[in-house]
PDB file of N, CA and C in Angstrom:
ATOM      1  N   UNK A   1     101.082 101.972  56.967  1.00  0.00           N
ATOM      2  CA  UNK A   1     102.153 102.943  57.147  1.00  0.00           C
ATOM      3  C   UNK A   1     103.230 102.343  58.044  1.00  0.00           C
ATOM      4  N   UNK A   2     104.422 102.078  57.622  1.00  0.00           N
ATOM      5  CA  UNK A   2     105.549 102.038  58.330  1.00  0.00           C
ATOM      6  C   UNK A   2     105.687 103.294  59.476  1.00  0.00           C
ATOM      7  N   UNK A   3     106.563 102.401  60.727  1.00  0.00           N
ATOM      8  CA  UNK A   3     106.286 102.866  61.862  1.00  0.00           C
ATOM      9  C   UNK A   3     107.823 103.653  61.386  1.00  0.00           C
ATOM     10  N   UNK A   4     107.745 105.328  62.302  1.00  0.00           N
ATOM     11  CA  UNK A   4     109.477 106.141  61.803  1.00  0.00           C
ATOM     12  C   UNK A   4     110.188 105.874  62.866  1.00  0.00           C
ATOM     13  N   UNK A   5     110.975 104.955  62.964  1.00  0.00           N
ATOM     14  CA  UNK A   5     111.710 104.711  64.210  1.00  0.00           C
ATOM     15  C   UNK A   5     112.501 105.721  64.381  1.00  0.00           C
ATOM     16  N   UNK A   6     113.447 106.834  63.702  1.00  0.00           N
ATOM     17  CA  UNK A   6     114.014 107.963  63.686  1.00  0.00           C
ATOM     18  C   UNK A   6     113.402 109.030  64.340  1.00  0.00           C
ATOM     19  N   UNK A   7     112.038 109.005  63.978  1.00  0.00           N
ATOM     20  CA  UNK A   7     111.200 110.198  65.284  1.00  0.00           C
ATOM     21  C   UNK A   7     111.323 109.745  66.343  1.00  0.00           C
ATOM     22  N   UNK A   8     110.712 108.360  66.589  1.00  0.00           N
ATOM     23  CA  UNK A   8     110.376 107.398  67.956  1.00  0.00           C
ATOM     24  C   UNK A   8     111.702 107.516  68.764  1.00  0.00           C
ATOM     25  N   UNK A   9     112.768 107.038  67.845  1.00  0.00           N
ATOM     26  CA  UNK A   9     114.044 107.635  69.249  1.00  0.00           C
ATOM     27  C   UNK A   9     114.657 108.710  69.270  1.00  0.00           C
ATOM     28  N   UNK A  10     114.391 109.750  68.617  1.00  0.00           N
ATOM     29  CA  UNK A  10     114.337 111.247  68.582  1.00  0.00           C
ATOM     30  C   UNK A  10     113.034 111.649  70.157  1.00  0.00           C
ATOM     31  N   UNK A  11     112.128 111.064  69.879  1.00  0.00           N
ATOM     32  CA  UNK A  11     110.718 111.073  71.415  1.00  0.00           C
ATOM     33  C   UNK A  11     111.096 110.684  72.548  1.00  0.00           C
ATOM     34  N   UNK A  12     112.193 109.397  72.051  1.00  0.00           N
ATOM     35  CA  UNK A  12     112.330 108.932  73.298  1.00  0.00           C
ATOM     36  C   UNK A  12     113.867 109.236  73.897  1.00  0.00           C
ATOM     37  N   UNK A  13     114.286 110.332  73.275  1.00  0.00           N
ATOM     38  CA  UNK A  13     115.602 111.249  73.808  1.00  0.00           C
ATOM     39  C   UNK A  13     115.260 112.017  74.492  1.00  0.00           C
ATOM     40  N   UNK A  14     114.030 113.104  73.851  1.00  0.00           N
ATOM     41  CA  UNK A  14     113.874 113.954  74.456  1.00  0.00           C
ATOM     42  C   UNK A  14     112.977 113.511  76.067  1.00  0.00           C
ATOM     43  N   UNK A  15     112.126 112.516  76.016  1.00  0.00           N
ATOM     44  CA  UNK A  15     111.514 111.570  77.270  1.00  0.00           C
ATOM     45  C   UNK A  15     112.655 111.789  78.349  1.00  0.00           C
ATOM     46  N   UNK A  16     113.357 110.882  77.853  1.00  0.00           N
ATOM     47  CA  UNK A  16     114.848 110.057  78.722  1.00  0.00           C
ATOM     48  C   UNK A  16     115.886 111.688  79.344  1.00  0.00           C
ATOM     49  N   UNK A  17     115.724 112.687  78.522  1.00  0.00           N
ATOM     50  CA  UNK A  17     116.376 113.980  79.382  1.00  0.00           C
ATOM     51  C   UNK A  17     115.628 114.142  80.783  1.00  0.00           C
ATOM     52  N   UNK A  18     114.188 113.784  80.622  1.00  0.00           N
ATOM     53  CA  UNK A  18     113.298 114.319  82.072  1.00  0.00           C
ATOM     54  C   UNK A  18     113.095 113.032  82.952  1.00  0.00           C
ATOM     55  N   UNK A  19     114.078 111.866  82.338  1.00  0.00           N
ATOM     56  CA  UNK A  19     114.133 110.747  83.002  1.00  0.00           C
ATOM     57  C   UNK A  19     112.480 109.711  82.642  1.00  0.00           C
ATOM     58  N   UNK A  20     111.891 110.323  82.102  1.00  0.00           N
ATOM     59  CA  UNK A  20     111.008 109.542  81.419  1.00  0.00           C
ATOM     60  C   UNK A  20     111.182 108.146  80.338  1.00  0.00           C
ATOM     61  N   UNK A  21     110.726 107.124  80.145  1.00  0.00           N
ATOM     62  CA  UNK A  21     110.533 105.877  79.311  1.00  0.00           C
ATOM     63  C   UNK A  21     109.753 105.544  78.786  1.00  0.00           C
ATOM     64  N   UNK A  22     109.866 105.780  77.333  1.00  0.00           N
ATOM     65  CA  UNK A  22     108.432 105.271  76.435  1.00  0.00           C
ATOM     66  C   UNK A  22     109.222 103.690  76.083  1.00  0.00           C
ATOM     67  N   UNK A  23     107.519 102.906  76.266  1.00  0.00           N
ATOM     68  CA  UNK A  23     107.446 101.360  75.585  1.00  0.00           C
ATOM     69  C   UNK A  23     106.079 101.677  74.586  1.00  0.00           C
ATOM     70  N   UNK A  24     106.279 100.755  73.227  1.00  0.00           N
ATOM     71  CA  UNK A  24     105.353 100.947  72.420  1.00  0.00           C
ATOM     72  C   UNK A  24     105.020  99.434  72.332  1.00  0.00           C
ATOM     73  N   UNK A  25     103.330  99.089  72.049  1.00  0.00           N
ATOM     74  CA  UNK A  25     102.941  98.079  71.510  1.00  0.00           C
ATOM     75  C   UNK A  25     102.287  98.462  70.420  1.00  0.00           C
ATOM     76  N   UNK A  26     102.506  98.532  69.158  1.00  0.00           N
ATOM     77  CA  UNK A  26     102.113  98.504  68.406  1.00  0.00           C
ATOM     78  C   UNK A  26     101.264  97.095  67.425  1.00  0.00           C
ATOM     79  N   UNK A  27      99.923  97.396  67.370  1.00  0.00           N
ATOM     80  CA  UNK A  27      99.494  96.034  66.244  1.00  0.00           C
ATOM     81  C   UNK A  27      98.781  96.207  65.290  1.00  0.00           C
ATOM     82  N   UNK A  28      98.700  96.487  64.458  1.00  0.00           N
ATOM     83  CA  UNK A  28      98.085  96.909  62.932  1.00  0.00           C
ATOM     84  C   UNK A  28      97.228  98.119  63.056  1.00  0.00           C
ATOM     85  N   UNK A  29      95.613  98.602  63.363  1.00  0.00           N
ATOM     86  CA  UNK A  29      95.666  99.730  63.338  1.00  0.00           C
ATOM     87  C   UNK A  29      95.626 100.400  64.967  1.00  0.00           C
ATOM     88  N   UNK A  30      96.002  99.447  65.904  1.00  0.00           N
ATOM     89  CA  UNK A  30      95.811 100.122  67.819  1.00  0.00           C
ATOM     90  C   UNK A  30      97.367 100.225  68.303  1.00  0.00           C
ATOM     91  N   UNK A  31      97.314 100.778  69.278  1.00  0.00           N
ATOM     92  CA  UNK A  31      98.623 101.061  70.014  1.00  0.00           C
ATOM     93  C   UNK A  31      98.534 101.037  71.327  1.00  0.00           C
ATOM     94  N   UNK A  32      99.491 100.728  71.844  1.00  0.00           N
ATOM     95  CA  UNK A  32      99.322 100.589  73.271  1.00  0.00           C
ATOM     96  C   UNK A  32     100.998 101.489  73.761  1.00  0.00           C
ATOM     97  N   UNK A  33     100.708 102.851  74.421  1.00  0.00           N
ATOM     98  CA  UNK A  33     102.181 103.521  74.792  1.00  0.00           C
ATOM     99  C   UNK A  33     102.150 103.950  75.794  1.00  0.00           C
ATOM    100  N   UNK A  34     103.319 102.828  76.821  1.00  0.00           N
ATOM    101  CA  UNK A  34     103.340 103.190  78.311  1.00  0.00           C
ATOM    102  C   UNK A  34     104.713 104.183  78.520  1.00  0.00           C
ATOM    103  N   UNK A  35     104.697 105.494  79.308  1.00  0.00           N
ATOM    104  CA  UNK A  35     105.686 106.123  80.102  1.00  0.00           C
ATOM    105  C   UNK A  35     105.625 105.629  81.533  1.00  0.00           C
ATOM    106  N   UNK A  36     106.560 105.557  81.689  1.00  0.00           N
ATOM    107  CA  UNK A  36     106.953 105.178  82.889  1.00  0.00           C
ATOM    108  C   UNK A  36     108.013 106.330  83.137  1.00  0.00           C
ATOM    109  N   UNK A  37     108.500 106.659  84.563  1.00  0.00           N
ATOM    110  CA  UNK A  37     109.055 107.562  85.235  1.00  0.00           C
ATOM    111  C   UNK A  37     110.564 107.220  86.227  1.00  0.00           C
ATOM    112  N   UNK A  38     111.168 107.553  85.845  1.00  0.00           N
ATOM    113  CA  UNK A  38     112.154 107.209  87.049  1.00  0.00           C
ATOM    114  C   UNK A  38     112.329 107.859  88.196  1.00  0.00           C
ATOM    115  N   UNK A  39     113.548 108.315  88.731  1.00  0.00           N
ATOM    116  CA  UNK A  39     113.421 108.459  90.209  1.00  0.00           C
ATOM    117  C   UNK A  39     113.793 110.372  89.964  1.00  0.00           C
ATOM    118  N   UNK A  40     114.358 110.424  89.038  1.00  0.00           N
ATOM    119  CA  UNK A  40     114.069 111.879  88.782  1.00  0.00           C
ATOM    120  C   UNK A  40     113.663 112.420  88.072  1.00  0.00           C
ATOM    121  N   UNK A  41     112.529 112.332  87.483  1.00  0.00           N
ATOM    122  CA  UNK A  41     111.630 112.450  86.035  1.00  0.00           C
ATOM    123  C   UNK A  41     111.050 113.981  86.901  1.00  0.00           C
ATOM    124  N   UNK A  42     110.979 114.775  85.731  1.00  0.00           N
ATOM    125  CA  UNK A  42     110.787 115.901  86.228  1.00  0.00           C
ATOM    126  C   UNK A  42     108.610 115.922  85.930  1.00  0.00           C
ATOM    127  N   UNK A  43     108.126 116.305  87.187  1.00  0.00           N
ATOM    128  CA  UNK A  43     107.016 115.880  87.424  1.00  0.00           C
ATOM    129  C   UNK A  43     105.954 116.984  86.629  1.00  0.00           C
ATOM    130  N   UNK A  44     106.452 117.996  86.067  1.00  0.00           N
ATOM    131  CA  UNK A  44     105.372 118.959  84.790  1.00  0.00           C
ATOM    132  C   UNK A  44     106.051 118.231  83.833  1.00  0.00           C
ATOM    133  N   UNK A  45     106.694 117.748  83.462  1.00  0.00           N
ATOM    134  CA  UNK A  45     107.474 118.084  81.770  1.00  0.00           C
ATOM    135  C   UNK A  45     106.437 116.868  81.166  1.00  0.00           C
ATOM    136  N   UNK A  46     105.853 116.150  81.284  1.00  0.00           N
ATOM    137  CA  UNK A  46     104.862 115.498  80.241  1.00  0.00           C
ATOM    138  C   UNK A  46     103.418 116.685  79.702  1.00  0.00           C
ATOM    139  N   UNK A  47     103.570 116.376  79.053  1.00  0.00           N
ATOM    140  CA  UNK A  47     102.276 116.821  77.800  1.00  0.00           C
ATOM    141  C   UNK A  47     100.838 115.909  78.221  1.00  0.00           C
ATOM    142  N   UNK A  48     100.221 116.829  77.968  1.00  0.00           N
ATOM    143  CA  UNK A  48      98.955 116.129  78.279  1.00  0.00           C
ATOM    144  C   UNK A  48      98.535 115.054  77.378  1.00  0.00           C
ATOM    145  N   UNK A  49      97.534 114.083  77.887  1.00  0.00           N
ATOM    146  CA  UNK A  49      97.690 112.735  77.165  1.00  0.00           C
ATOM    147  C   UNK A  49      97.319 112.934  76.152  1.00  0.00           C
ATOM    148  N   UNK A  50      96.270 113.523  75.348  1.00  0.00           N
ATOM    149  CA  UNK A  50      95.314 113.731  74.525  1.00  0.00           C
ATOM    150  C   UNK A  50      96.634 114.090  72.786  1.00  0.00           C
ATOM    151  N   UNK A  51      97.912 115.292  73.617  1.00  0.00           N
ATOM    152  CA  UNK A  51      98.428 115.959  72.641  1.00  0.00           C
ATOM    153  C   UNK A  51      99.588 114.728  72.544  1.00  0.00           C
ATOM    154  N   UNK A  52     100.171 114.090  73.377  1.00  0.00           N
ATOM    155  CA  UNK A  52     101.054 112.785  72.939  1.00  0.00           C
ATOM    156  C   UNK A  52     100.694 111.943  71.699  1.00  0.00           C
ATOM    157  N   UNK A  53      99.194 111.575  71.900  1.00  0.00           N
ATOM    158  CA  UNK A  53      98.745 110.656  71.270  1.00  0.00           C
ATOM    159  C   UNK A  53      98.753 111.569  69.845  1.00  0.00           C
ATOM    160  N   UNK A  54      98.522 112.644  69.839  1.00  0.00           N
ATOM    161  CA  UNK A  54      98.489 113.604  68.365  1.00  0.00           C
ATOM    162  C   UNK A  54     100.127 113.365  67.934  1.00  0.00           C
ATOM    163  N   UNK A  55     100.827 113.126  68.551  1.00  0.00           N
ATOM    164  CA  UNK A  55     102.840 113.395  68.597  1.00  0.00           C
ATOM    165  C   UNK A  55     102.570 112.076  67.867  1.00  0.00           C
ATOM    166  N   UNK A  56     102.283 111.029  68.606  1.00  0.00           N
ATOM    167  CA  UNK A  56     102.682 109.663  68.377  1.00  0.00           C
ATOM    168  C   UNK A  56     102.017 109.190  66.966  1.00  0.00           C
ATOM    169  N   UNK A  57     100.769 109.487  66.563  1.00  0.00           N
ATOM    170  CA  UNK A  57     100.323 108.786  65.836  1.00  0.00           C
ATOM    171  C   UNK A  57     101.077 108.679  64.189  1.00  0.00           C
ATOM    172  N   UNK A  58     101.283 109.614  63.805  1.00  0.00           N
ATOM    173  CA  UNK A  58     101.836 109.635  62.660  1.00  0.00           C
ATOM    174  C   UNK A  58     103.630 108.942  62.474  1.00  0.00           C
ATOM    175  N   UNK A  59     103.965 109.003  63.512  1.00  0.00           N
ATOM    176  CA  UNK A  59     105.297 107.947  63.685  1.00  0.00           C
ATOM    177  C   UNK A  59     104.857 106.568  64.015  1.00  0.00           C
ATOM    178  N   UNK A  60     103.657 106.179  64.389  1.00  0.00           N
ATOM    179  CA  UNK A  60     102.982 105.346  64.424  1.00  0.00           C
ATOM    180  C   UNK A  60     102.483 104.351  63.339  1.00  0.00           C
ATOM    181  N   UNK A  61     101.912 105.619  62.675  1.00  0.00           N
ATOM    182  CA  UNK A  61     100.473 104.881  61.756  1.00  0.00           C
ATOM    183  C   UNK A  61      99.810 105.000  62.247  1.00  0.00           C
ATOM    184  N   UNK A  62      99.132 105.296  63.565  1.00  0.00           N
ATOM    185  CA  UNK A  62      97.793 104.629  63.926  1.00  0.00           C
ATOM    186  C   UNK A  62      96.715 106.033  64.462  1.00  0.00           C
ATOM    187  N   UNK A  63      95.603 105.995  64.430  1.00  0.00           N
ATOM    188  CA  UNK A  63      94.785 107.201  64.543  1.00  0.00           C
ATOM    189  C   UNK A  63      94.938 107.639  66.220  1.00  0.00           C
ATOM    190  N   UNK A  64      94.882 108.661  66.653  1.00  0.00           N
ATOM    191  CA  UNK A  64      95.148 109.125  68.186  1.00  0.00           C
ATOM    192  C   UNK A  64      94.354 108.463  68.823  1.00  0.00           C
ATOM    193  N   UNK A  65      92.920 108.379  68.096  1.00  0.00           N
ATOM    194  CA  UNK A  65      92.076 107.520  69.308  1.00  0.00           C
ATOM    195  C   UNK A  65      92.037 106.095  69.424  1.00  0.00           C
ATOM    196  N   UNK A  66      93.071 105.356  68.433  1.00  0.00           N
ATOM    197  CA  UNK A  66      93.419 103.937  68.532  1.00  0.00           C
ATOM    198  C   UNK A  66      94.483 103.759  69.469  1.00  0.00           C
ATOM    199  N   UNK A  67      94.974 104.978  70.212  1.00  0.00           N
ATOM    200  CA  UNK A  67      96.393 104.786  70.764  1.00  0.00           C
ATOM    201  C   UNK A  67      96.172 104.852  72.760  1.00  0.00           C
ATOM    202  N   UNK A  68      96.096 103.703  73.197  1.00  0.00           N
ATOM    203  CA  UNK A  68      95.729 103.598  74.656  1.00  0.00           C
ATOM    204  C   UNK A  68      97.221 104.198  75.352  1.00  0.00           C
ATOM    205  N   UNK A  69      96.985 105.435  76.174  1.00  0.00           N
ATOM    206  CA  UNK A  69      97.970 106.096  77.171  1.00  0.00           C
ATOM    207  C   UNK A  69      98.126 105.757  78.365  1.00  0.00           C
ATOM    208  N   UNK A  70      99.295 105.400  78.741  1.00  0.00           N
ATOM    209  CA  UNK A  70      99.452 105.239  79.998  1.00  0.00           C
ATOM    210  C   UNK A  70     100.450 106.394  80.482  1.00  0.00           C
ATOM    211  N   UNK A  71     100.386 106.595  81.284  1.00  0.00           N
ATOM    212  CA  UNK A  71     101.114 107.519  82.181  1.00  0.00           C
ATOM    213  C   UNK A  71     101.481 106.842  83.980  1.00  0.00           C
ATOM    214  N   UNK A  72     102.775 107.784  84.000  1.00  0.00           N
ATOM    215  CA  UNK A  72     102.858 107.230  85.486  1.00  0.00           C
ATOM    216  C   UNK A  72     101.677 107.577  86.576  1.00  0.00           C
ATOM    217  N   UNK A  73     101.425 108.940  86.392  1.00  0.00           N
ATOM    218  CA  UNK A  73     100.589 109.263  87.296  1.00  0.00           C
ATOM    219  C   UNK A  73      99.478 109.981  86.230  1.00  0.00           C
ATOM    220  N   UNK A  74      98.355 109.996  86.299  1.00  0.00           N
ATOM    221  CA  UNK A  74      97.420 110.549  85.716  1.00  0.00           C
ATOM    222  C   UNK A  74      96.828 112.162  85.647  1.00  0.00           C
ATOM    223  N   UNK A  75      97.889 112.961  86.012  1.00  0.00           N
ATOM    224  CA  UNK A  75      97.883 114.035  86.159  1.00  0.00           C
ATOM    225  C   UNK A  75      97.215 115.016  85.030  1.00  0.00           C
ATOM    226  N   UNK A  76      97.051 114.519  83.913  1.00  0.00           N
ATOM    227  CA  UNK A  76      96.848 115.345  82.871  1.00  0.00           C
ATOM    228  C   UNK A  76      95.506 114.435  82.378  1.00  0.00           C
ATOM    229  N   UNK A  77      94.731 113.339  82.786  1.00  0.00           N
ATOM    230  CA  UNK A  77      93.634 112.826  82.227  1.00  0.00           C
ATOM    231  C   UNK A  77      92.383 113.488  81.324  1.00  0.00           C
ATOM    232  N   UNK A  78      92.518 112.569  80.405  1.00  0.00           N
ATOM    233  CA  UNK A  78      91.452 113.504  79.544  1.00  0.00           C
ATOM    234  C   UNK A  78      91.873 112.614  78.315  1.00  0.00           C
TER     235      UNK A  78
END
């Protein structure tokens, strides 16, 4: 499955309003997607990790549980 870059920076608009930054590594069927935070990233507005990885996968390709989360702070673990 081709990756939808049209969602991905549609995700990463709505990210970048709360001052948030998605990086993707993508490699055939795993993922690797770090947020990172800036200096005014509003500190509720992320989604818990579990439901990102449900967001991401299908703009992806890749199954939710192939997709390693990073977060700035681990507030929502699981």
């Amino acid at each position: 499955m081709a990756i939808d870059e049209a969602q991905i920076q549609a995700l990463r608009g709505s990210l970048e309003a709360d001052d948030y930054h998605l990086e993707l590594d993508v490699n055939d069927d795993a993922a690797v997607a770090t947020i990172t935070a800036g200096p005014d990233a509003c500190a509720d507005c992320l989604v818990p990790k579990d439901l990102m990885k449900r967001m991401l996968a299908p703009m992806i390709g890749v199954e939710p549980e192939r997709i390693e989360m990073n977060y700035p702070v681990d507030v929502h673990a699981g």
